[in-house]
Protein backbone atom coordinates (compact mmCIF):
# COMPACT_ATOMS: atom_id res chain seq x y z
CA UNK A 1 79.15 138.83 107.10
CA UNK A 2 76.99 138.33 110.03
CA UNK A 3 74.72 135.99 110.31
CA UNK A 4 71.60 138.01 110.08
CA UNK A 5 72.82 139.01 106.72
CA UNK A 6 73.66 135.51 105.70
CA UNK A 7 69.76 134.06 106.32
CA UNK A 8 67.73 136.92 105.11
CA UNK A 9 64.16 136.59 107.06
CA UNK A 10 62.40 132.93 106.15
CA UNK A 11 64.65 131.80 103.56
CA UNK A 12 67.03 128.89 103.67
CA UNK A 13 70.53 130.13 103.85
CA UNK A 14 72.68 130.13 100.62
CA UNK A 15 75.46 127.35 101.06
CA UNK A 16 77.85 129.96 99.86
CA UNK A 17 77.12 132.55 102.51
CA UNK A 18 77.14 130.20 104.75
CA UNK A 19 80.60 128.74 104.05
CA UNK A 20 81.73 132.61 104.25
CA UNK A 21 80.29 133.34 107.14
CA UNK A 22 81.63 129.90 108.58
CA UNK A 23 85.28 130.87 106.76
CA UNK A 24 85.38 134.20 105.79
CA UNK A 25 86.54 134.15 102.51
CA UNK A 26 88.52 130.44 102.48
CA UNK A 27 91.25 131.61 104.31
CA UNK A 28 90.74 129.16 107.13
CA UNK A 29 90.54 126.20 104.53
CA UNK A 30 93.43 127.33 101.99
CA UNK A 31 95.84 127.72 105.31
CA UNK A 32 94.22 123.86 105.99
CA UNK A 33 94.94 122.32 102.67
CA UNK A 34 98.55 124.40 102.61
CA UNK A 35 99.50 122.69 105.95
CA UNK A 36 98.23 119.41 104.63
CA UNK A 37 100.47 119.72 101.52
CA UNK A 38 103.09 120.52 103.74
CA UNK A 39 102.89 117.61 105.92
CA UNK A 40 102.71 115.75 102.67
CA UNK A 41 106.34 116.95 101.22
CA UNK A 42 107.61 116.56 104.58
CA UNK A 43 106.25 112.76 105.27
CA UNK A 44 108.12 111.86 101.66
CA UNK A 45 110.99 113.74 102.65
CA UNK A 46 111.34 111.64 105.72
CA UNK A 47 110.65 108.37 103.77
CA UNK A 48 113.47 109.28 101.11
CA UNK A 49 115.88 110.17 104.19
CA UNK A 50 114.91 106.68 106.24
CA UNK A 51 115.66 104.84 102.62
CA UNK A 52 118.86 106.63 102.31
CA UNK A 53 120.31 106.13 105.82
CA UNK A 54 119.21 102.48 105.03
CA UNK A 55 121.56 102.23 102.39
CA UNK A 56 124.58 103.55 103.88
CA UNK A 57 124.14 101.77 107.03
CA UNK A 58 124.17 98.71 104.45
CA UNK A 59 127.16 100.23 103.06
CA UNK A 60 129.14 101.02 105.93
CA UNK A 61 129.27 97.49 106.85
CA UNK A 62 133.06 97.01 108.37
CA UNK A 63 133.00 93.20 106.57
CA UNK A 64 132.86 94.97 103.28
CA UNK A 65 135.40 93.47 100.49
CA UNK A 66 134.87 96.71 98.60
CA UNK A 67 135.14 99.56 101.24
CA UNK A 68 136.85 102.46 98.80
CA UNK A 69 133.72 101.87 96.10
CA UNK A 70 131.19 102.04 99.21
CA UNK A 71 132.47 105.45 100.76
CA UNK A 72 132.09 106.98 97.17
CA UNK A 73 128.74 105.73 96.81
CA UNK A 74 127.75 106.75 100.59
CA UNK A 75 129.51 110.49 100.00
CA UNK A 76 126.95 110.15 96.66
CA UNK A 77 123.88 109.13 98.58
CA UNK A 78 124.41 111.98 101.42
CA UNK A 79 125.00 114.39 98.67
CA UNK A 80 121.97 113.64 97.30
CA UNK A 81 120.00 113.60 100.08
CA UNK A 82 121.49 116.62 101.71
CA UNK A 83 120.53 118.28 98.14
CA UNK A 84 116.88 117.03 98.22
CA UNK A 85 116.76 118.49 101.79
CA UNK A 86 117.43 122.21 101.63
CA UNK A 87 115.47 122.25 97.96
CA UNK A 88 112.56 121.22 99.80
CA UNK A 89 112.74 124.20 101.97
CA UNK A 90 110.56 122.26 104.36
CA UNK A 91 113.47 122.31 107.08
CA UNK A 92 114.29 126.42 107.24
């Protein structure tokens, strides 16, 4: 739409033409909010990975009296988070 088409002589513009002549259709704004969402997922991914490598840093302490129980729960913890990782298909 050009923009003697979207202000037609005198008239105040129509908000709608004038958000499609500003963004086409909305593809400008749904590849925004898409990228937005994206940085979303990926900001909680990163959270649940910090919080995980927390724990088995906790875990892997070498003055552990239970050091057999704490490499199960670590191989656990990596599982999971190595799981939560490629279903998020934020990393490919």
């Amino acid at each position: 739409m050009s923009l003697e088409e979207a202000v037609p002589g005198n008239r105040p513009i129509d908000p709608k033409q004038l958000g499609d002549l500003m963004d086409g259709r909305g593809e400008v704004a749904g590849a925004l909010v898409k990228n937005e969402r994206q940085g979303a997922m990926l900001l909680d991914q990163l959270r649940f990975q910090h919080e995980v490598l927390a724990d088995i840093f906790e875990l892997s302490d070498p003055r552990s009296t239970t050091p057999h129980l704490n490499m199960q729960i670590i191989r656990i913890k990596t599982s999971v988070a190595l799981r939560a990782a490629a279903q998020s298909g934020l990393l490919s």
